[in-house]
N, C-alpha and C. Protein backbone atom coordinates (compact mmCIF):
# COMPACT_ATOMS: atom_id res chain seq x y z
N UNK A 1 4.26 -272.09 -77.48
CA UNK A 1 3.83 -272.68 -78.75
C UNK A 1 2.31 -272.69 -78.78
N UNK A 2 1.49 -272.38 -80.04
CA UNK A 2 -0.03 -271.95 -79.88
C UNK A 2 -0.26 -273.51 -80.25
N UNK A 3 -1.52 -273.77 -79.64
CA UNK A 3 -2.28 -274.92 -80.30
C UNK A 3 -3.13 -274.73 -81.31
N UNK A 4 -2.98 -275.56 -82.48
CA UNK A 4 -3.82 -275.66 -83.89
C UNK A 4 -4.97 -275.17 -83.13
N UNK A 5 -5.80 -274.70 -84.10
CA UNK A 5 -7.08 -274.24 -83.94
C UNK A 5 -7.86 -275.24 -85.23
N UNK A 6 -8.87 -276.40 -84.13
CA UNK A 6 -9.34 -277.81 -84.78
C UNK A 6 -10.90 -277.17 -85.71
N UNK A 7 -10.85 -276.96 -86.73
CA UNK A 7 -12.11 -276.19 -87.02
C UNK A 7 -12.96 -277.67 -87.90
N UNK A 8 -14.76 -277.25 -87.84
CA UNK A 8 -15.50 -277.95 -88.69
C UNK A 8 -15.51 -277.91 -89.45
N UNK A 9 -15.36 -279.41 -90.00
CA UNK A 9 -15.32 -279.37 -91.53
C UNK A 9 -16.38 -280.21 -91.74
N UNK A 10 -17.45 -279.56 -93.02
CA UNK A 10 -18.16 -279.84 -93.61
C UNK A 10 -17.98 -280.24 -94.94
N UNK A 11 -17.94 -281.83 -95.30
CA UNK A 11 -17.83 -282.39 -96.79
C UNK A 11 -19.00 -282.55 -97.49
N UNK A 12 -19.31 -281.99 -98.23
CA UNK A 12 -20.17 -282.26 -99.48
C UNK A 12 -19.71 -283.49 -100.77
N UNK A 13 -20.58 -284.19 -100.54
CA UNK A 13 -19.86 -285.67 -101.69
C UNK A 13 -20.83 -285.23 -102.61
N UNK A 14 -20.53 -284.75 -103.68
CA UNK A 14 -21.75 -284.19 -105.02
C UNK A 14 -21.39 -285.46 -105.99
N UNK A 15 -20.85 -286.75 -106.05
CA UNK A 15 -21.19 -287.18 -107.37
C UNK A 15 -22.53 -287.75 -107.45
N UNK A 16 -22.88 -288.38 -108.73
CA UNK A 16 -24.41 -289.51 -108.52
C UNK A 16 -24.08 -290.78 -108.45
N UNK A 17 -22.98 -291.08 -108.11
CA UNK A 17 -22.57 -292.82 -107.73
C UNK A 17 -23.68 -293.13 -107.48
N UNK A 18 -23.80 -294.63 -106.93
CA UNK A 18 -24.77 -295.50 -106.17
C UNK A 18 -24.06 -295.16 -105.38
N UNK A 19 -25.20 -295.44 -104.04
CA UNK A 19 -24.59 -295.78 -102.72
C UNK A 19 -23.52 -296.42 -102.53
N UNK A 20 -22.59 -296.53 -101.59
CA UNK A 20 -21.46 -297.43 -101.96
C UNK A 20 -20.05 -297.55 -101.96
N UNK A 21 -20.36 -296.97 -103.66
CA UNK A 21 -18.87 -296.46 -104.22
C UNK A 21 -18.60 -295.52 -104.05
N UNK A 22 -17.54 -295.61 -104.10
CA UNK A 22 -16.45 -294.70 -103.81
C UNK A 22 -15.75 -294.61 -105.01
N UNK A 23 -15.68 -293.35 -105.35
CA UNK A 23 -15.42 -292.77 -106.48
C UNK A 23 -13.60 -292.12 -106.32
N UNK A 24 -12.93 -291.75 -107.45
CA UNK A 24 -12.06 -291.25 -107.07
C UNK A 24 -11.53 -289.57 -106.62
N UNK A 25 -12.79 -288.59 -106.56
CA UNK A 25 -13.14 -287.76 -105.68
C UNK A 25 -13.06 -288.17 -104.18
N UNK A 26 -13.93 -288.46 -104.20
CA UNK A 26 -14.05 -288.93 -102.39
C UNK A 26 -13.01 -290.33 -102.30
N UNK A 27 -12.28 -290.88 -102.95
CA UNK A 27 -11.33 -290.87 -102.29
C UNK A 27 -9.97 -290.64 -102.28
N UNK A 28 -9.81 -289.59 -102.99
CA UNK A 28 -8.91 -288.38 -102.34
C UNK A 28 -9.54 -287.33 -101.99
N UNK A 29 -10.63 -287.19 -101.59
CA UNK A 29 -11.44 -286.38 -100.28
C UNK A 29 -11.00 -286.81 -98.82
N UNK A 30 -10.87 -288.26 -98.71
CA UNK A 30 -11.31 -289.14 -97.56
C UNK A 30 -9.50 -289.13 -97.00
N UNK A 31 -8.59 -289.39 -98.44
CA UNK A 31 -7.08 -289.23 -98.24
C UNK A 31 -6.90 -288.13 -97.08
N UNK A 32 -7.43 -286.89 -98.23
CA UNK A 32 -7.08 -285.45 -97.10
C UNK A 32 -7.49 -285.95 -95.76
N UNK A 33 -8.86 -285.94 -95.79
CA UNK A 33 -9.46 -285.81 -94.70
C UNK A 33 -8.66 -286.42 -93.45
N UNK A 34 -8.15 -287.64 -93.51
CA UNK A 34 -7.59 -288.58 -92.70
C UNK A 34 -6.03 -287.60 -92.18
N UNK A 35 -5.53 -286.35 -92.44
CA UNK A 35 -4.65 -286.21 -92.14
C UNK A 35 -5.20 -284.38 -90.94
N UNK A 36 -6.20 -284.64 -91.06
CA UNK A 36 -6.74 -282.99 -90.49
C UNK A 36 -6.23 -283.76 -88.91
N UNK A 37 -5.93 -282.88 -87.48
CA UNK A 37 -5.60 -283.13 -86.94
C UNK A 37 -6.65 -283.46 -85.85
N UNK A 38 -6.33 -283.76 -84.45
CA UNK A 38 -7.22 -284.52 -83.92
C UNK A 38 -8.04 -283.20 -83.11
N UNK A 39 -9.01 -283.74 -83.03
CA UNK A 39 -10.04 -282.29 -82.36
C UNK A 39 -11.06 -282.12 -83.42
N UNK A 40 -10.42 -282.24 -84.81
CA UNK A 40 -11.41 -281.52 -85.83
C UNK A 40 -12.45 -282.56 -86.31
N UNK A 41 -13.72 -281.65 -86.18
CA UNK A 41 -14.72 -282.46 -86.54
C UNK A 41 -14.77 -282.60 -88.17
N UNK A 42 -15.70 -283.43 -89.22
CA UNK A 42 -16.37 -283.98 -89.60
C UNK A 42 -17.27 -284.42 -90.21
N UNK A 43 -17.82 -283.41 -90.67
CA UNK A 43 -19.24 -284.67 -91.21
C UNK A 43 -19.43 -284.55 -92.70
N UNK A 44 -20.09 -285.49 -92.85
CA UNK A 44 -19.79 -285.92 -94.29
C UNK A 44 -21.71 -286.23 -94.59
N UNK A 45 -22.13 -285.63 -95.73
CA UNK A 45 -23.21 -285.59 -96.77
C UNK A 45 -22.99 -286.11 -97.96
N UNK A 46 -23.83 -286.69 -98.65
CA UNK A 46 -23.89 -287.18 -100.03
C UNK A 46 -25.13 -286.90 -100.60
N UNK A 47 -24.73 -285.76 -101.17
CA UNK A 47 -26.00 -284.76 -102.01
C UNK A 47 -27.13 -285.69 -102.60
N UNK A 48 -26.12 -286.58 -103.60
CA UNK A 48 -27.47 -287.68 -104.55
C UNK A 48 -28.14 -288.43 -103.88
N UNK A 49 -28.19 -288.99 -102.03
CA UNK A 49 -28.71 -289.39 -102.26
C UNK A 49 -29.91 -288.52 -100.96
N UNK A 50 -29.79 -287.59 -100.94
CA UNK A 50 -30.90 -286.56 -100.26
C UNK A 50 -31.71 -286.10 -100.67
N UNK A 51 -32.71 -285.86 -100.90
CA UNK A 51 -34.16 -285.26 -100.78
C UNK A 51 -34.12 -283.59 -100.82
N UNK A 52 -33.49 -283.07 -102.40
CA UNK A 52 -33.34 -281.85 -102.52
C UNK A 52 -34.42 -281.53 -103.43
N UNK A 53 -35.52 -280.88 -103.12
CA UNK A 53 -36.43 -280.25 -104.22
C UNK A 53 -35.91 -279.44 -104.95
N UNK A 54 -36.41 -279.02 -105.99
CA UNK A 54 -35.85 -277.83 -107.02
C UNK A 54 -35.98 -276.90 -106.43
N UNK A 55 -35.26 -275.96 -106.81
CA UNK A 55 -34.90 -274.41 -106.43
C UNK A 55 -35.70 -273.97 -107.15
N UNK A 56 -36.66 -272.81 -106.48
CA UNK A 56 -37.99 -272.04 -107.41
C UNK A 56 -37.52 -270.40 -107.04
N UNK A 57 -37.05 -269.68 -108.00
CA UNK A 57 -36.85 -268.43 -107.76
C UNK A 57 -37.86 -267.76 -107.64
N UNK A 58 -37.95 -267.39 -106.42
CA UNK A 58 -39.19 -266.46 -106.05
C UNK A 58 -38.70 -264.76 -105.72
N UNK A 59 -37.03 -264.85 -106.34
CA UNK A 59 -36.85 -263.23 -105.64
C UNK A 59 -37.27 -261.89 -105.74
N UNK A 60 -38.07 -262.04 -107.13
CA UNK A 60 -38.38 -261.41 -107.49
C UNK A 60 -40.42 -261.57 -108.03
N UNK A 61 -40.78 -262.33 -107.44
CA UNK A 61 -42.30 -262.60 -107.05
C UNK A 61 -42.74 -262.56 -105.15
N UNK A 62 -42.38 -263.48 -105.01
CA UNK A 62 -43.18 -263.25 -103.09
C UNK A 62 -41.67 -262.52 -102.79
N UNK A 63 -40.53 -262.48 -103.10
CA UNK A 63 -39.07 -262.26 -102.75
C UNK A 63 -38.70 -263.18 -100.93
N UNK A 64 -39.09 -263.72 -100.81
CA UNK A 64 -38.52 -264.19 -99.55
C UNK A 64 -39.02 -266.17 -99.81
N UNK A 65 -38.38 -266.62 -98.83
CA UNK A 65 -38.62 -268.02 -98.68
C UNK A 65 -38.96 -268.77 -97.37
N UNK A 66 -39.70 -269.63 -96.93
CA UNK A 66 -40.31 -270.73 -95.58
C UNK A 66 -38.93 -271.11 -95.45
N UNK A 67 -38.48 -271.38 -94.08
CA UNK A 67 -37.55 -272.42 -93.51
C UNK A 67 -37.63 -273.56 -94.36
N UNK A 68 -36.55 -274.02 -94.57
CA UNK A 68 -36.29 -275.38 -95.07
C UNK A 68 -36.73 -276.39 -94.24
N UNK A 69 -37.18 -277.51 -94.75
CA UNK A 69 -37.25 -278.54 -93.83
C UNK A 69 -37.04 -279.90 -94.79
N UNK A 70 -36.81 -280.90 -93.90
CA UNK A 70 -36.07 -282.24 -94.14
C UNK A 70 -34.65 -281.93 -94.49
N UNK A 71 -33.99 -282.76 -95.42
CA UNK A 71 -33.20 -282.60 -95.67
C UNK A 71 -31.73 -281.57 -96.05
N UNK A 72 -33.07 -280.70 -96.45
CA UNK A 72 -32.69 -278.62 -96.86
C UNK A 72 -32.19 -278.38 -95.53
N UNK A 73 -32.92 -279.12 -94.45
CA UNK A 73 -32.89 -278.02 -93.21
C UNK A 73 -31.68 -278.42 -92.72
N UNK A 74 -31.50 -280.15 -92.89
CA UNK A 74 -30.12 -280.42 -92.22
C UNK A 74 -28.85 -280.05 -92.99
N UNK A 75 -28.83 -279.99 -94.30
CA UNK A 75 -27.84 -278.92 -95.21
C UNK A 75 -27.77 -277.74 -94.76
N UNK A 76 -28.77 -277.31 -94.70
CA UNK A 76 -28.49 -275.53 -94.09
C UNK A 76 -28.08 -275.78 -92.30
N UNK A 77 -28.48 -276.37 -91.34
CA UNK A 77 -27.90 -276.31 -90.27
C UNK A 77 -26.21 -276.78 -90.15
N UNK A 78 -26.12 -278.03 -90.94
CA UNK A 78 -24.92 -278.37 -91.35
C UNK A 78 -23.72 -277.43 -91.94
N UNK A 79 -23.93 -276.83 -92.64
CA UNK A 79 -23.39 -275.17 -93.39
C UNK A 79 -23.42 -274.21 -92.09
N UNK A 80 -24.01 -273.88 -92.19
CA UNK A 80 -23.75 -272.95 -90.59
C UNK A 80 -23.41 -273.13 -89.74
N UNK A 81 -23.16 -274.84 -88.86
CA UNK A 81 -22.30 -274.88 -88.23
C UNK A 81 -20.94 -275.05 -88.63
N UNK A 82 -20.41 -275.14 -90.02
CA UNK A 82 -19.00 -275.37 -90.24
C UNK A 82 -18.21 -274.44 -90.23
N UNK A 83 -17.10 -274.63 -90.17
CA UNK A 83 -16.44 -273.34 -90.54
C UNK A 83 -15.65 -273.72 -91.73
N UNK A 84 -15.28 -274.89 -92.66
CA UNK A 84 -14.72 -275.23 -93.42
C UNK A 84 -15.63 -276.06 -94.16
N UNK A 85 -16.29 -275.62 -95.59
CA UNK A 85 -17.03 -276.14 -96.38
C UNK A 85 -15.85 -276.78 -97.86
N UNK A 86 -16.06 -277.87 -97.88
CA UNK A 86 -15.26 -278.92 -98.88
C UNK A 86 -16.23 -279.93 -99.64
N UNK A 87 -16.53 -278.81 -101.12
CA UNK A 87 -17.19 -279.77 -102.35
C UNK A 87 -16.23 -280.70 -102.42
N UNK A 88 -16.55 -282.17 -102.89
CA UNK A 88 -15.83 -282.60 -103.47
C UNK A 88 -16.83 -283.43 -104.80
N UNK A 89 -16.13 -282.82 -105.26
CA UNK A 89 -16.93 -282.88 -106.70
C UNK A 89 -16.27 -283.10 -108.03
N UNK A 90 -16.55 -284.19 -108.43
CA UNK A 90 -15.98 -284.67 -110.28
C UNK A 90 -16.31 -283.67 -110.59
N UNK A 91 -15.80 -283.05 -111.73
CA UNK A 91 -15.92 -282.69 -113.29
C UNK A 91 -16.86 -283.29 -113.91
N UNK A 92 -18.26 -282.63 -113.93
CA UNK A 92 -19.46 -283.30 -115.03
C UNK A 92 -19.28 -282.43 -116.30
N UNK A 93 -19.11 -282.86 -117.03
CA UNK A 93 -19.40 -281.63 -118.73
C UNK A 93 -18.47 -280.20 -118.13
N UNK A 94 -17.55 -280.79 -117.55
CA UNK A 94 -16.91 -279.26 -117.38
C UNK A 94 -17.30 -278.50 -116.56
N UNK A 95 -18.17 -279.05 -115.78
CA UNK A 95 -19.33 -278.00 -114.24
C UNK A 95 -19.27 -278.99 -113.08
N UNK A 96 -19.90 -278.75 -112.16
CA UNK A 96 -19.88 -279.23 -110.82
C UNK A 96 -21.71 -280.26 -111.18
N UNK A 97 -21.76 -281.80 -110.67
CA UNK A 97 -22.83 -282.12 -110.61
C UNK A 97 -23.83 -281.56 -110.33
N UNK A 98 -24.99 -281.91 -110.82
CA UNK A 98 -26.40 -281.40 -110.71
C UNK A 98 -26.74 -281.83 -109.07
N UNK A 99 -26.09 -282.62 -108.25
CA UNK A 99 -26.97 -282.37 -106.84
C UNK A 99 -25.73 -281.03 -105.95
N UNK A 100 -25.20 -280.42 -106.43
CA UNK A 100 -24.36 -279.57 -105.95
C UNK A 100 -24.87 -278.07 -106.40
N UNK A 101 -25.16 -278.26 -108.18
CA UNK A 101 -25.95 -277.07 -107.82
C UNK A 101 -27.63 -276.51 -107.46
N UNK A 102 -27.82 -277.96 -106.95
CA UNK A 102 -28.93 -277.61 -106.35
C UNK A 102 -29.12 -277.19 -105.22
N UNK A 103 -27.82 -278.01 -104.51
CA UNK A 103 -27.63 -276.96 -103.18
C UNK A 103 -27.30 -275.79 -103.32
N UNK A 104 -26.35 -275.00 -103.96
CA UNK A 104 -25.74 -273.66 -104.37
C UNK A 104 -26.88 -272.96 -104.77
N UNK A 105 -27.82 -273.48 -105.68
CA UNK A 105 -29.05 -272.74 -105.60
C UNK A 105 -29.96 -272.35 -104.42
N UNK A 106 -29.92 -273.18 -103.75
CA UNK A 106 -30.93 -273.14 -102.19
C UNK A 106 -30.28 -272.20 -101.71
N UNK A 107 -28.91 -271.49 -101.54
CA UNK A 107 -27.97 -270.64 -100.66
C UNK A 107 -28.88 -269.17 -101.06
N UNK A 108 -29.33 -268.94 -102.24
CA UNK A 108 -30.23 -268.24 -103.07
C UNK A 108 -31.56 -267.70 -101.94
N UNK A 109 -32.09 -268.92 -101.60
CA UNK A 109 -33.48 -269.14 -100.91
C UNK A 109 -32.34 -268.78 -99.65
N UNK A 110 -31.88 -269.31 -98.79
CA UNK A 110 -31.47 -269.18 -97.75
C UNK A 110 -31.40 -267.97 -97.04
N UNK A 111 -30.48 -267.00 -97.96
CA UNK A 111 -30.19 -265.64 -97.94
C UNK A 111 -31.50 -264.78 -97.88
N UNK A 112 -32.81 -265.37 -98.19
CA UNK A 112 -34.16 -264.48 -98.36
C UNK A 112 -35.28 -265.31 -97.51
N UNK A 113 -34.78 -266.03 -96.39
CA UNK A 113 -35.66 -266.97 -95.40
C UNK A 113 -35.69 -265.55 -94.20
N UNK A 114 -36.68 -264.82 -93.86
CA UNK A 114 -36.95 -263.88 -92.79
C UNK A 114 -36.87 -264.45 -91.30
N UNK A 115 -35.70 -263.81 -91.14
CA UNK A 115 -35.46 -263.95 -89.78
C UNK A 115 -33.59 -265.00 -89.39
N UNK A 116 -33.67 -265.20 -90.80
CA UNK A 116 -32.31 -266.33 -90.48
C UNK A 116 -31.19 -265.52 -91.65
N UNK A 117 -30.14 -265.46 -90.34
CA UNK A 117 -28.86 -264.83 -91.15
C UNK A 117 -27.79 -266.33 -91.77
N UNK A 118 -27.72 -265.64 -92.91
CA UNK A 118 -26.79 -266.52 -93.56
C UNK A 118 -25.87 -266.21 -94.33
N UNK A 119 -25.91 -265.18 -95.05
CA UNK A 119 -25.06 -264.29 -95.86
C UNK A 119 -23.62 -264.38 -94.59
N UNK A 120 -24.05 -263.43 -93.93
CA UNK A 120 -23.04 -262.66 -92.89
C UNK A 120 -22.33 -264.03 -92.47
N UNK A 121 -22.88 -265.13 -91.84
CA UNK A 121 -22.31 -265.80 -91.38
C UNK A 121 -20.91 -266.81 -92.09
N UNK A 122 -21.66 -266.40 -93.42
CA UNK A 122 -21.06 -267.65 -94.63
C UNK A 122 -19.39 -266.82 -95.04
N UNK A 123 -19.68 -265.08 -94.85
CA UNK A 123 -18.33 -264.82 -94.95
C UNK A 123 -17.26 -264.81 -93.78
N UNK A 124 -17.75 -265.49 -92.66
CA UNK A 124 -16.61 -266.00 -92.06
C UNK A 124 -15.96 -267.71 -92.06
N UNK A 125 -16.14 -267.86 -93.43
CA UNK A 125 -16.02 -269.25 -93.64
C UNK A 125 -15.05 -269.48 -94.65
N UNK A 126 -14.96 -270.38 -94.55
CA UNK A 126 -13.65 -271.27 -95.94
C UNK A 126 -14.27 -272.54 -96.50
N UNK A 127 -14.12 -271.81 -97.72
CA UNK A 127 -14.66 -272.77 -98.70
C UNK A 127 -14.04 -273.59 -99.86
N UNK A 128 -13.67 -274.91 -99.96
CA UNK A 128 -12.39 -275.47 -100.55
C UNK A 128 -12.99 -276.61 -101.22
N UNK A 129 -12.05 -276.96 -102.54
CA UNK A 129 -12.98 -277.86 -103.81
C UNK A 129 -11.90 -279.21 -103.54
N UNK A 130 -11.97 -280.39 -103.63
CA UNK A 130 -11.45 -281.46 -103.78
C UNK A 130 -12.32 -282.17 -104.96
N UNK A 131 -11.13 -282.26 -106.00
CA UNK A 131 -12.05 -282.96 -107.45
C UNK A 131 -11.35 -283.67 -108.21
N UNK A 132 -11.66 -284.35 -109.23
CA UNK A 132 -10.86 -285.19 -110.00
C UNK A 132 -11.20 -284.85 -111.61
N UNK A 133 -10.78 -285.29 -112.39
CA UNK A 133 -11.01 -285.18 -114.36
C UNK A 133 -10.04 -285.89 -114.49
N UNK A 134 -10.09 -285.78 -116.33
CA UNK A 134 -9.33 -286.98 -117.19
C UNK A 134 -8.08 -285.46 -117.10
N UNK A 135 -8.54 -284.36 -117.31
CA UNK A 135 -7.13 -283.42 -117.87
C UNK A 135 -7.68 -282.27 -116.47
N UNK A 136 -6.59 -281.94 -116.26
CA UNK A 136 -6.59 -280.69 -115.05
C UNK A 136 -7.44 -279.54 -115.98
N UNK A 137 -6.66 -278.78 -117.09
CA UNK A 137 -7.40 -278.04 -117.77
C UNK A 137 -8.73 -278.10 -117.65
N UNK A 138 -9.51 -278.97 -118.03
CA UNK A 138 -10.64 -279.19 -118.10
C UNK A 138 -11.95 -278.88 -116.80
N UNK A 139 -10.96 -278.87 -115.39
CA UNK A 139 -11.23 -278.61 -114.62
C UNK A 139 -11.30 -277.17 -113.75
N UNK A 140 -10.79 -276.43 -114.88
CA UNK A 140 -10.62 -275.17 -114.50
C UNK A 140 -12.10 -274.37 -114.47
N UNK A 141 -12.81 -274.55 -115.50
CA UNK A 141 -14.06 -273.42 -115.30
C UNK A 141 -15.02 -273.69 -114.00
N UNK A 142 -14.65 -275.23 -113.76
CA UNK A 142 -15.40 -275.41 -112.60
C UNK A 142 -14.98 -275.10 -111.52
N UNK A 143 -13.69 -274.96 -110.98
CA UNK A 143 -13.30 -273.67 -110.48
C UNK A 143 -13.48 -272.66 -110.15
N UNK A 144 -13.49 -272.26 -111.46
CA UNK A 144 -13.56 -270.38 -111.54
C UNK A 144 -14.95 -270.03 -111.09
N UNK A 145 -16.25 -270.89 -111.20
CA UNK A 145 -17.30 -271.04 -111.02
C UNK A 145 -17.36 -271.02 -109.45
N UNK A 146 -16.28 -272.05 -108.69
CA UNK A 146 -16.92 -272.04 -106.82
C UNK A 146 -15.70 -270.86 -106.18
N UNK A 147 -14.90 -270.36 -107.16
CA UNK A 147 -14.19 -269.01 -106.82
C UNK A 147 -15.43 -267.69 -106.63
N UNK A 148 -15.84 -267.83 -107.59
CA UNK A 148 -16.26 -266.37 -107.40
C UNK A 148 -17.66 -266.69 -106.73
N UNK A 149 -18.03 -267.46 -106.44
CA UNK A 149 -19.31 -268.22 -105.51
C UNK A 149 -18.54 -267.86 -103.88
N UNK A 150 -17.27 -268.17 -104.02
CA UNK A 150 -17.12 -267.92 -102.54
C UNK A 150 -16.64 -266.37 -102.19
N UNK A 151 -16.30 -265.42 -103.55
CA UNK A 151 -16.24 -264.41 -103.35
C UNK A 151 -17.82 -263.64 -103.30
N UNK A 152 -18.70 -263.44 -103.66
CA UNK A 152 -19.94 -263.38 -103.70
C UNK A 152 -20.22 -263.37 -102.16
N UNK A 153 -20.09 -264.22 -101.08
CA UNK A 153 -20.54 -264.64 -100.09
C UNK A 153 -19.18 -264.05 -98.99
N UNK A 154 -18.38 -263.25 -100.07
CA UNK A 154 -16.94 -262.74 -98.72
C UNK A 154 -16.50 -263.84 -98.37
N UNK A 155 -16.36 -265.11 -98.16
CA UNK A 155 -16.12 -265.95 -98.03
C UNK A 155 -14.45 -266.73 -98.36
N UNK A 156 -13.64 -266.83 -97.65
CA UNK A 156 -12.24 -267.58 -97.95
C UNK A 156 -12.07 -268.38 -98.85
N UNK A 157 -11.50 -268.30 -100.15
CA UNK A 157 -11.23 -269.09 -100.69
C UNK A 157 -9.80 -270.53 -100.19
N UNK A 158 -10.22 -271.58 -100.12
CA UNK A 158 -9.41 -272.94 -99.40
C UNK A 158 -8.49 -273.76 -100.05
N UNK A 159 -8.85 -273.37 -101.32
CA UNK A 159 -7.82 -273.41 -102.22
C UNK A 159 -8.61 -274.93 -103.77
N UNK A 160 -8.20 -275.34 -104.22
CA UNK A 160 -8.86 -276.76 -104.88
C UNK A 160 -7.77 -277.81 -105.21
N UNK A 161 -8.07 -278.90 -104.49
CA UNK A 161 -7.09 -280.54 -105.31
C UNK A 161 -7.54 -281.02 -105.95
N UNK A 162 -6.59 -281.25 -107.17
CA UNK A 162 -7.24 -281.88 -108.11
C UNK A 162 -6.32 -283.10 -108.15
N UNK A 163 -7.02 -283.78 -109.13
CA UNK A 163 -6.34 -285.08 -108.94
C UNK A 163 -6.83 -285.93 -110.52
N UNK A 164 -5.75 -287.23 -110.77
CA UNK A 164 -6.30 -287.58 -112.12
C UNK A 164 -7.81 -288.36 -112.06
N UNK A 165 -8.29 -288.37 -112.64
CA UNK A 165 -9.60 -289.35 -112.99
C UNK A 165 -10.18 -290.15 -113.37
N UNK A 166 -11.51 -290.73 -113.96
CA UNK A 166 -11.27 -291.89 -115.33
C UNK A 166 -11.58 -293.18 -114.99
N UNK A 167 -10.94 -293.90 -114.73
CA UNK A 167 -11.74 -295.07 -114.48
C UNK A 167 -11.27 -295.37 -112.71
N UNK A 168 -12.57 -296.53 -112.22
CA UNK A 168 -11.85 -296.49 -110.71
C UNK A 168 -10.49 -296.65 -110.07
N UNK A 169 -10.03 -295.91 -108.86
CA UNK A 169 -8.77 -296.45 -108.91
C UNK A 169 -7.84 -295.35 -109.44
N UNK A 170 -7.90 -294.48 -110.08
CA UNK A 170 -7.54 -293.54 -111.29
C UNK A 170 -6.33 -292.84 -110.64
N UNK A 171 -6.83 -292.18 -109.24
CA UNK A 171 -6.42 -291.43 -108.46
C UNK A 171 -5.16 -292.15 -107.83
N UNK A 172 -5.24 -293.17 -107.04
CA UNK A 172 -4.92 -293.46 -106.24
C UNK A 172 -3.20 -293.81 -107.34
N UNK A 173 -2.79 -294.17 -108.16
CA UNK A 173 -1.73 -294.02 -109.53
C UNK A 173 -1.17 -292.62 -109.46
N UNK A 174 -2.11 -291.10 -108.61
CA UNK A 174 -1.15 -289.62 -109.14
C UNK A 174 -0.70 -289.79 -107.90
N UNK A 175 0.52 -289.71 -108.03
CA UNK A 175 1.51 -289.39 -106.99
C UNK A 175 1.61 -288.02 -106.36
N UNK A 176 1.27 -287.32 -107.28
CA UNK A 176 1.44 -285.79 -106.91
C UNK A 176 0.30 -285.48 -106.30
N UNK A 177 -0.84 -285.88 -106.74
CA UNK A 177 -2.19 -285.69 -105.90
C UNK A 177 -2.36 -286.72 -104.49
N UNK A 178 -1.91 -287.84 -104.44
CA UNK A 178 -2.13 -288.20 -102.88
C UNK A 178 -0.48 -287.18 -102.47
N UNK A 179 0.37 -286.46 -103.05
CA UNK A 179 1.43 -286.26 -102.01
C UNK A 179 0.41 -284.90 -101.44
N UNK A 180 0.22 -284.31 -102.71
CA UNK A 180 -0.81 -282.89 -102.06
C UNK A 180 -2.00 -282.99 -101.19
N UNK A 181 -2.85 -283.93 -101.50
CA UNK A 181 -3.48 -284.48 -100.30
C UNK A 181 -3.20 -284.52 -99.24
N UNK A 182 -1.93 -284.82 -98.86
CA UNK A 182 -1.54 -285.16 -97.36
C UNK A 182 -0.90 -283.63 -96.87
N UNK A 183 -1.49 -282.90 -97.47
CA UNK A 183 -0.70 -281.44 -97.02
C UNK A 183 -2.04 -280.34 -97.23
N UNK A 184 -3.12 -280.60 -98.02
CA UNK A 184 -3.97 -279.87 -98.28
C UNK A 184 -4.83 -278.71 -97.02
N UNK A 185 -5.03 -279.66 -96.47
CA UNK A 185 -5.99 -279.13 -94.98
C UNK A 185 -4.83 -278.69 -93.80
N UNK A 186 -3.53 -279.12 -94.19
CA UNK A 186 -2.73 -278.24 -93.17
C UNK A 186 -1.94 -277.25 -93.84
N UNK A 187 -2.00 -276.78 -94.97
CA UNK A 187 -1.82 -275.50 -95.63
C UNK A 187 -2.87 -274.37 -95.95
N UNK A 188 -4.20 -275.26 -95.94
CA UNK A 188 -5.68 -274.09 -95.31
C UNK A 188 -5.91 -273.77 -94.38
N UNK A 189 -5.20 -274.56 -93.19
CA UNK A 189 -5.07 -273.71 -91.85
C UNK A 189 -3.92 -273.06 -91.44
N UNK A 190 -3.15 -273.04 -92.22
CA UNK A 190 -1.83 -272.13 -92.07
C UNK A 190 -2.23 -270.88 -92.34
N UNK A 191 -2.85 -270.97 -93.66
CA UNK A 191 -3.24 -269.42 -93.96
C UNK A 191 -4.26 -269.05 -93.24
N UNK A 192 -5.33 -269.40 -92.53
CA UNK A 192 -6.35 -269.34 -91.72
C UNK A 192 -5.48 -269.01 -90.53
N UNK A 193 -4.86 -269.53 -90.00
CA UNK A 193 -4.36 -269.14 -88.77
C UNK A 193 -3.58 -267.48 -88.98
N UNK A 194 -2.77 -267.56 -90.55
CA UNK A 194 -1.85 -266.06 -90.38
C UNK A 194 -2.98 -265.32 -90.18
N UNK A 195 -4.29 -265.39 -90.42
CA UNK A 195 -5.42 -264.23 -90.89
C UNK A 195 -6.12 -264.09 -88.97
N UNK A 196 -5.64 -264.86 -88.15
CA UNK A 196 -5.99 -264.56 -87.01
C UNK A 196 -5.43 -263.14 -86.02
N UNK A 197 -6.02 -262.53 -85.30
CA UNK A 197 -5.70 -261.33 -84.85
C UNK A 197 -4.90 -261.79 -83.96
């Protein structure tokens, strides 16, 4: 009998809560999370409240970018060591929050920092959405948006939970979303594992 293979997981918390709360994203982020098995690491970021400068497209002026530093740098070291990257991210206006795509923008800069591979590395990765809205529909373009973001980068798509939304508490009422929760991260390593040689 093979033993699970315990991989890093890297959570991204993109709403703009206050410190604090806990929103009903992260917690049916935190649901999943609690069922990944033992070995697997961990770590958990909260975009809003980090120290992300704006993204300045230079690809086409100096075309390259300086190492990140502060906060950038521990996002980008954080990302490269994972092997399982998990937005979890509300539904803003139908898109993913503004401190999420400020990171997704930096991946931009990253890819053109001389001397540091990141592209290559990012397509041996899995990349998976945990989110909430008032209507599932509604949640689709934002989707389709970190789909082809993770195709772009070769990158595994991990699949996305969605869950209901709305006022606090919202979540924790879909039955169908905490049952999928508790199965989410051991059906992304099922298929991760068939894809092993």
């Amino acid at each position: 009998m093979s033993t699970p293979h315990c991989l890093q997981h890297l959570f991204l918390s993109t709403s703009s809560r206050a410190p604090g709360q806990v929103g009903n994203t992260e917690w049916l982020a935190r649901r999943a999370a609690d069922t990944l098995p033992a070995g697997s690491t961990q770590t958990w970021h909260h975009l809003a409240h980090m120290d992300l400068p704006p993204f300045i497209d230079q690809r086409h002026t100096t075309g390259s970018y300086q190492p990140p530093e502060g906060d950038m740098r521990t996002l980008l070291d954080a990302t490269l060591a994972a092997e399982h990257i998990v937005f979890v991210s509300p539904v803003y206006w139908y898109s993913i929050p503004s401190p999420l795509k400020t990171y997704l923008d930096h991946w931009s800069a990253w890819m053109r920092v001389p001397g540091l591979a990141f592209k290559e590395p990012m397509g041996a990765k899995t990349l998976s959405l945990i989110t909430t809205s008032g209507d599932r529909a509604r949640a689709q373009p934002m989707i389709d948006s970190l789909i082809l973001c993770a195709k772009f980068l070769g990158m595994r798509w991990g699949g996305a939970l969605w869950g209901q939304g709305g006022p606090p508490g919202a979540v924790q009422a879909d039955a169908r979303a905490v049952a999928e929760a508790n199965d989410f991260f051991q059906a992304a390593a099922r298929s991760t594992d068939a894809l092993r040689p």
